[in-house]
Protein backbone atom coordinates (compact mmCIF):
# COMPACT_ATOMS: atom_id res chain seq x y z
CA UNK A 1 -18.17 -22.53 14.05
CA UNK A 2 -20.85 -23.59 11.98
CA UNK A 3 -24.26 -24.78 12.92
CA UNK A 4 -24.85 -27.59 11.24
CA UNK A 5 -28.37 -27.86 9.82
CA UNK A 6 -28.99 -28.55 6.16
CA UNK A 7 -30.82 -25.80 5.39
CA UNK A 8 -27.59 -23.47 6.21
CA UNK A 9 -25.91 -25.11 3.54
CA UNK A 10 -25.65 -24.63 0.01
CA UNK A 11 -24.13 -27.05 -2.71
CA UNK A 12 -22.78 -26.03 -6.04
CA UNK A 13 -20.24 -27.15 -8.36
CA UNK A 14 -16.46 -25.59 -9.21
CA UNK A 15 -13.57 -26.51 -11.26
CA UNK A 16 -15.81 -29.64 -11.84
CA UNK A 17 -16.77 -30.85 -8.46
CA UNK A 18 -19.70 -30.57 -6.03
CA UNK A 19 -19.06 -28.01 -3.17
CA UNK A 20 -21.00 -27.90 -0.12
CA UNK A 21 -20.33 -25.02 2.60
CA UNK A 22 -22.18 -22.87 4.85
CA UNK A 23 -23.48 -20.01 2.49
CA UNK A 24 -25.89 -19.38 0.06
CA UNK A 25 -23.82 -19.82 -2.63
CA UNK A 26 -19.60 -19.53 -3.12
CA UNK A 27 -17.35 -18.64 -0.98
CA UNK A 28 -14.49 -16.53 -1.25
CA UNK A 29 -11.55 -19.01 -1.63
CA UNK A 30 -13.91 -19.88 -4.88
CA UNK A 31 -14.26 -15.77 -6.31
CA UNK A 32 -10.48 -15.70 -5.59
CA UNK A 33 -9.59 -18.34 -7.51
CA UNK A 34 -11.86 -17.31 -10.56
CA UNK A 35 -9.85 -13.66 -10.28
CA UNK A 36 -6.75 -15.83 -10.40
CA UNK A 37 -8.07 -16.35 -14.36
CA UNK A 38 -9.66 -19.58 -12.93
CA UNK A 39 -7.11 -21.18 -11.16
CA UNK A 40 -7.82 -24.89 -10.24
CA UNK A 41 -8.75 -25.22 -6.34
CA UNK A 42 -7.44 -28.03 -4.80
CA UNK A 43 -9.29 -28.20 -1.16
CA UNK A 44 -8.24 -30.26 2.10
CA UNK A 45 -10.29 -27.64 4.42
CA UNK A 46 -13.24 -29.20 6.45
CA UNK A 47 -16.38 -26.92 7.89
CA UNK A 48 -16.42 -27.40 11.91
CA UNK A 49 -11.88 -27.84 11.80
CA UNK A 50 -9.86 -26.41 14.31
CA UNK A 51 -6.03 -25.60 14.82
CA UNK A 52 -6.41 -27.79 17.96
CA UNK A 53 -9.69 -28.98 18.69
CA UNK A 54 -8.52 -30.28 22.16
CA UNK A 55 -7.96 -27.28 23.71
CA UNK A 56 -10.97 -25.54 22.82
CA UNK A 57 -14.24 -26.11 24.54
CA UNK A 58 -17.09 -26.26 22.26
CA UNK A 59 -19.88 -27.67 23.87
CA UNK A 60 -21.17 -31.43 24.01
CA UNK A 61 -23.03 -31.36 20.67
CA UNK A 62 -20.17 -29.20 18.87
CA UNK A 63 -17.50 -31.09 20.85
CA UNK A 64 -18.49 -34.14 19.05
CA UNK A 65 -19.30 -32.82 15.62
CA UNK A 66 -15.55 -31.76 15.43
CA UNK A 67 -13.69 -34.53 17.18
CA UNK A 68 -14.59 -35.90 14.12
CA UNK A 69 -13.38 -33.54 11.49
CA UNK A 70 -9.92 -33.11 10.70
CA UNK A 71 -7.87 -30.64 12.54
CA UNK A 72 -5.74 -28.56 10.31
CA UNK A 73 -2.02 -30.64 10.70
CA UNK A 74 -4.53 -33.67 9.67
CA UNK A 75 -5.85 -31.46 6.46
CA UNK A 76 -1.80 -30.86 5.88
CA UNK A 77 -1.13 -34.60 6.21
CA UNK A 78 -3.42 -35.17 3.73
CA UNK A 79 -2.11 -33.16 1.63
CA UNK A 80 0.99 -33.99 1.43
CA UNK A 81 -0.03 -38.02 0.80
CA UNK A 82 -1.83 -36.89 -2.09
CA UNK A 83 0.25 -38.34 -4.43
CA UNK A 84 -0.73 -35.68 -7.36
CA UNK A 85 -1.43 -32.50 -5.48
CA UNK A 86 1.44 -32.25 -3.49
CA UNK A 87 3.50 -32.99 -6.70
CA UNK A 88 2.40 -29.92 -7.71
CA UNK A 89 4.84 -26.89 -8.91
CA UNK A 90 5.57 -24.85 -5.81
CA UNK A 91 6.41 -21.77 -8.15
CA UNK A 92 2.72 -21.67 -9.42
CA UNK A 93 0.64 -23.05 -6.63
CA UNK A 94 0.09 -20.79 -3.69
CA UNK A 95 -1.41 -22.13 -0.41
CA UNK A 96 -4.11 -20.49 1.46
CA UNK A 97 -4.56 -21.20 5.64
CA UNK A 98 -7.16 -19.74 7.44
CA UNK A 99 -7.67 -21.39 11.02
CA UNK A 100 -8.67 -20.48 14.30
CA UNK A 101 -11.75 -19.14 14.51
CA UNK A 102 -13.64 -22.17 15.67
CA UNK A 103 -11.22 -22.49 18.16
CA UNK A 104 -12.18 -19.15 19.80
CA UNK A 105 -15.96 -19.10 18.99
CA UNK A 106 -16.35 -22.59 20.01
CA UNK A 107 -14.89 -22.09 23.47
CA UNK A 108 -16.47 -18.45 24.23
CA UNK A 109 -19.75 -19.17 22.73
CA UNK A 110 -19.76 -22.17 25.33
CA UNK A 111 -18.86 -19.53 28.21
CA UNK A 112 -15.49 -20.93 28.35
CA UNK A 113 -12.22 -18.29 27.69
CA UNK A 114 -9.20 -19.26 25.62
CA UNK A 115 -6.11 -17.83 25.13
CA UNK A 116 -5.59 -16.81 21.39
CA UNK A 117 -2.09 -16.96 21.30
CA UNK A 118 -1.55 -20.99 21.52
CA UNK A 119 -4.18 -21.06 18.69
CA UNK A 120 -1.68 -19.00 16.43
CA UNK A 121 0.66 -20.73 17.18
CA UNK A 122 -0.74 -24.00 16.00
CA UNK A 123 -1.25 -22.45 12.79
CA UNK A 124 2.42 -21.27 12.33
CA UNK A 125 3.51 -24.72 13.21
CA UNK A 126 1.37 -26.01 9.92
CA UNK A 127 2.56 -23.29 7.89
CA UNK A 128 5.95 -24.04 8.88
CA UNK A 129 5.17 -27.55 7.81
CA UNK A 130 4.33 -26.56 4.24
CA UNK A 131 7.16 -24.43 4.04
CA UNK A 132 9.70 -27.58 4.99
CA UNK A 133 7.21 -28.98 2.05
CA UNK A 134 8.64 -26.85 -0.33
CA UNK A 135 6.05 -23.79 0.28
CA UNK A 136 6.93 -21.23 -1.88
CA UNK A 137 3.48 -18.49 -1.70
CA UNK A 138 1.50 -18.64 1.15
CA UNK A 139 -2.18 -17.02 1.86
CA UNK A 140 -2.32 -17.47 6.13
CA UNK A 141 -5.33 -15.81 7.46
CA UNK A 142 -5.87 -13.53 10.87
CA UNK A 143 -8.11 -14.54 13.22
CA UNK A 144 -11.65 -13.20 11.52
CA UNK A 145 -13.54 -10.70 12.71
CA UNK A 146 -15.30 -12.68 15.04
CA UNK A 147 -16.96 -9.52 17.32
CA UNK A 148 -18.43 -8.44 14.37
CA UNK A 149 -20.36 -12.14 13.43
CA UNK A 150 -24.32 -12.20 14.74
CA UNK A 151 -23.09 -14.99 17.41
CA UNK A 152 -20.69 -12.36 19.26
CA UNK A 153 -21.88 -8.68 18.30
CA UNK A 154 -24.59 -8.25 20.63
CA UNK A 155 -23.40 -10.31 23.61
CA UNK A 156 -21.21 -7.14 25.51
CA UNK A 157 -20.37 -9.59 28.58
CA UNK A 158 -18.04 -11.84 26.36
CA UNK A 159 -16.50 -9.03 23.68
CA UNK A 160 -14.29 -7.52 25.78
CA UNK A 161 -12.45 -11.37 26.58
CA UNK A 162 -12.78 -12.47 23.15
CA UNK A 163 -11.21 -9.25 21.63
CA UNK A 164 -8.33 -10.01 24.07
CA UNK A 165 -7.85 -13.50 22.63
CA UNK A 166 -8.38 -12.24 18.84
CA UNK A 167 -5.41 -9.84 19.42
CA UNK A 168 -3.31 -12.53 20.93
CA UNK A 169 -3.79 -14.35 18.04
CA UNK A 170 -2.84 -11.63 15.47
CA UNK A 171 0.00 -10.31 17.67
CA UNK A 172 1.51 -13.91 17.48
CA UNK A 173 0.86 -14.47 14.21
CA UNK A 174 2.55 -11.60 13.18
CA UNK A 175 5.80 -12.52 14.92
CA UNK A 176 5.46 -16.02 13.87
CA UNK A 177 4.97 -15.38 10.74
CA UNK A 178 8.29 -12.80 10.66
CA UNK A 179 10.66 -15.21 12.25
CA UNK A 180 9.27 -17.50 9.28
CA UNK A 181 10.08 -14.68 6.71
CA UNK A 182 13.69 -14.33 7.98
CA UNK A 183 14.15 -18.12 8.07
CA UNK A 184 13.31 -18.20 4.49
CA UNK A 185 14.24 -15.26 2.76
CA UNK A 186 12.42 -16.08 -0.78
CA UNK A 187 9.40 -17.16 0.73
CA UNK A 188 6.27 -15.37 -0.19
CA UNK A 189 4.03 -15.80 3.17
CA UNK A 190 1.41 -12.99 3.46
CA UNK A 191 -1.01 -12.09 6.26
CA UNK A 192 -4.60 -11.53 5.24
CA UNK A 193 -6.29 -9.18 7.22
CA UNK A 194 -9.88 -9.90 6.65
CA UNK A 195 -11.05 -7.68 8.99
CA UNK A 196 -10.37 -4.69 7.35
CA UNK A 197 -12.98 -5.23 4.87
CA UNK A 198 -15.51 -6.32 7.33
CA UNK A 199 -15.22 -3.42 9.54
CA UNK A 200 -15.53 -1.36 6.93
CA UNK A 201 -18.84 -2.72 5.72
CA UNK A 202 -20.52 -2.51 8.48
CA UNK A 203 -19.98 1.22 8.99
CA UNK A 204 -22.84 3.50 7.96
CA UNK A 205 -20.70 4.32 5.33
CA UNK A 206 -19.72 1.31 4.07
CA UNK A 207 -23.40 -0.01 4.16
CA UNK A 208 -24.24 3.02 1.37
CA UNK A 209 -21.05 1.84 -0.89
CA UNK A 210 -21.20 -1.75 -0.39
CA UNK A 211 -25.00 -2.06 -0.72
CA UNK A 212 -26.18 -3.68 2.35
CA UNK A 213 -29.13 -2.58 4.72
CA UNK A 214 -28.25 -5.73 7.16
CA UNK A 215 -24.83 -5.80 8.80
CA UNK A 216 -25.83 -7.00 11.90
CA UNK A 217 -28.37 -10.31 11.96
CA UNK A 218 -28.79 -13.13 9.69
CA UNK A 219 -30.32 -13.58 6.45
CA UNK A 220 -31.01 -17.07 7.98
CA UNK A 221 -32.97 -17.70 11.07
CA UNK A 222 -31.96 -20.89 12.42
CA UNK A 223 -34.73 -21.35 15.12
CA UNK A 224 -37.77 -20.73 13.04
CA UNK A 225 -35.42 -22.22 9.75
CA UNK A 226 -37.06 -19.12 7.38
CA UNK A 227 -34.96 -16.58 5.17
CA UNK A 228 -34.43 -13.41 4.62
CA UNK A 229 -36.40 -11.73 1.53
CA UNK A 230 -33.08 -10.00 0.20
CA UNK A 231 -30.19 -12.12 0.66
CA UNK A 232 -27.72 -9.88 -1.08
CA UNK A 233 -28.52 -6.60 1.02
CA UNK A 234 -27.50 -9.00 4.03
CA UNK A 235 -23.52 -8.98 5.15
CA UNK A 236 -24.16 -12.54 7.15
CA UNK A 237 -25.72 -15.87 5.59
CA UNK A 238 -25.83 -17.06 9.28
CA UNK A 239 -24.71 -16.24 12.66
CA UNK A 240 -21.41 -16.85 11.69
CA UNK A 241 -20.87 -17.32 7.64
CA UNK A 242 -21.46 -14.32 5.09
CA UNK A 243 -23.32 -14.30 1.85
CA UNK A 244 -21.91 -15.02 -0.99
CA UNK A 245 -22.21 -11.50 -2.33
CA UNK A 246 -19.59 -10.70 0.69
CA UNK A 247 -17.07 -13.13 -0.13
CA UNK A 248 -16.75 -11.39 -3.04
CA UNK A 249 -15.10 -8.39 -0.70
CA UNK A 250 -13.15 -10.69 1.02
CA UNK A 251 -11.80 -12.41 -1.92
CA UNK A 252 -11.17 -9.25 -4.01
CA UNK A 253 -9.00 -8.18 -0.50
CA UNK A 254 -7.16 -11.13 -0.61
CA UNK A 255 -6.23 -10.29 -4.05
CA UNK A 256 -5.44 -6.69 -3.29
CA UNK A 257 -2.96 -7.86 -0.46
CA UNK A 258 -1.56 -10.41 -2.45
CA UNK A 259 -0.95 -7.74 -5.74
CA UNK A 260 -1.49 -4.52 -5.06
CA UNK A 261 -4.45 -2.63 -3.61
CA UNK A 262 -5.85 -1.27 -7.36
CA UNK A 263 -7.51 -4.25 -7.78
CA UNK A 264 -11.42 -4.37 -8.12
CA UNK A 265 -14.10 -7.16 -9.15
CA UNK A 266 -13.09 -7.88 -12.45
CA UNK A 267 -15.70 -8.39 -15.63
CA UNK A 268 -13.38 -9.68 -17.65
CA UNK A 269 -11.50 -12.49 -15.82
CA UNK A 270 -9.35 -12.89 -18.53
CA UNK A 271 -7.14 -10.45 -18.15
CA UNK A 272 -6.27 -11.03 -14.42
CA UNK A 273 -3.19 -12.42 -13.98
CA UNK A 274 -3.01 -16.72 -13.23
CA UNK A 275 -1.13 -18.53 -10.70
CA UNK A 276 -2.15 -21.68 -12.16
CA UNK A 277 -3.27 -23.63 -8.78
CA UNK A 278 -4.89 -22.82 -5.17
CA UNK A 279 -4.16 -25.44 -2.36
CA UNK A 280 -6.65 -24.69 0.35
CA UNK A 281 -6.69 -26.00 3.86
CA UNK A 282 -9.22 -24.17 6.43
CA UNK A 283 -10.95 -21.23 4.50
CA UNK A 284 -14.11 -22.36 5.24
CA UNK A 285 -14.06 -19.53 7.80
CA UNK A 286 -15.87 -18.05 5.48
């Protein structure tokens, strides 16, 4: 989903290692993990991964950008050879999944159409796979908002398809992720709706109480390579990614869905409550 020019990327360091991704600062799997008292992130998600990269139809330079990146059973696979990680308590570690959305902007911003459902699928397959792991709390993500992202909000021909294939995706998700539930009756497996932040940001409404003047274009304009003056009164980094100051919404509704919808950005991070250790495979959407 990415684009992948330097300049769209920002490095940083947390829990004492060098993160690059495409934003101008963290993202929210990072703010989440600081209002989890600083949990320690262990990551196995890649920028550019997809649930099944075969099936979707990026085009030719995309296409073999991502061949080469880990698809997320790979990032699982990894993750389970990692001899200390997946040693890990399963009563303090929760797992976060959030895949998919490459596989539907990569296909419909070629001009291609994919069903979403397949893609969900994919996912509950890996989360399945973690649960047989020993899986206790698990973070799986929708499909994101992906009408609302510069590369799809102003092209009207290809909404109306890609909205189809974003609710196929949800819809099977959902019923996945039930028939998981029942399976495993003290498994904690929640779906994070990301979009209901989102949506409600870039209402005129939301614009006045979140603070931004820019829900629509990109702080950063790839063809020319220049920036926007006010990167914080922007909701999207790129045509895809938002700033940092927006994964701060998405992480504090994470939290909220997670423990309770009270929650708000926290200045003391002390006093939130810790579960110890985040395993991350494919957040980088966002």
């Amino acid at each position: 989903m990415a684009t992948f020019t330097k300049q769209s990327f920002s490095r940083h360091r947390h829990s004492g290692k060098d993160i690059l991704n495409s934003c101008n600062g963290p993202i929210w799997i990072e703010y989440f993990a600081e209002y989890l008292n600083n949990s320690q992130i262990h990551n196995f998600a890649y920028g550019a991964s997809h649930a099944n990269r075969y099936d979707s139809a990026p085009d030719f330079i995309g296409r073999e950008i991502s061949y080469n990146v880990p698809e997320l059973d790979q990032q699982i696979d990894v993750y389970k050879a990692d001899e200390h990680v997946s040693k890990l308590s399963f009563d303090s570690t929760l797992f976060t999944v959030w895949e998919g959305a490459n596989d539907l902007d990569d296909t419909f911003s070629s001009g291609q159409v994919i069903e979403g459902g397949p893609v969900a699928e994919r996912v509950l397959k890996s989360v399945q796979t973690l649960v047989d792991h020993g899986a206790k709390h698990i973070l799986v993500g929708e499909i994101a908002p992906l009408d609302l992202i510069p590369t799809f909000n102003k092209k009207h021909d290809v909404l109306p398809k890609l909205k189809i294939a974003m609710a196929e995706f949800n819809a099977k998700l959902a019923e996945g992720a039930a028939a998981i539930r029942a399976a495993s009756p003290s498994l904690n497996l929640v779906i994070f709706d990301s979009r209901s932040v989102i949506s409600e940001v870039v209402t005129e409404e939301g614009q006045l109480k979140y603070g931004f003047n820019n829900v629509a274009d990109p702080c950063l304009a790839f063809a020319s390579l220049t920036f926007c003056d006010e990167h914080d009164k922007y909701l999207f980094w790129d045509t895809a990614h938002p700033t940092t100051r927006a994964q701060k919404y998405l992480a504090q509704s994470a939290y909220n869905q997670l423990f309770g919808p009270t929650f708000e950005i926290p200045s003391n991070l002390e006093k939130v409550p810790s579960a110890t250790k985040v395993v991350t495979m494919p957040s980088s959407w966002w």
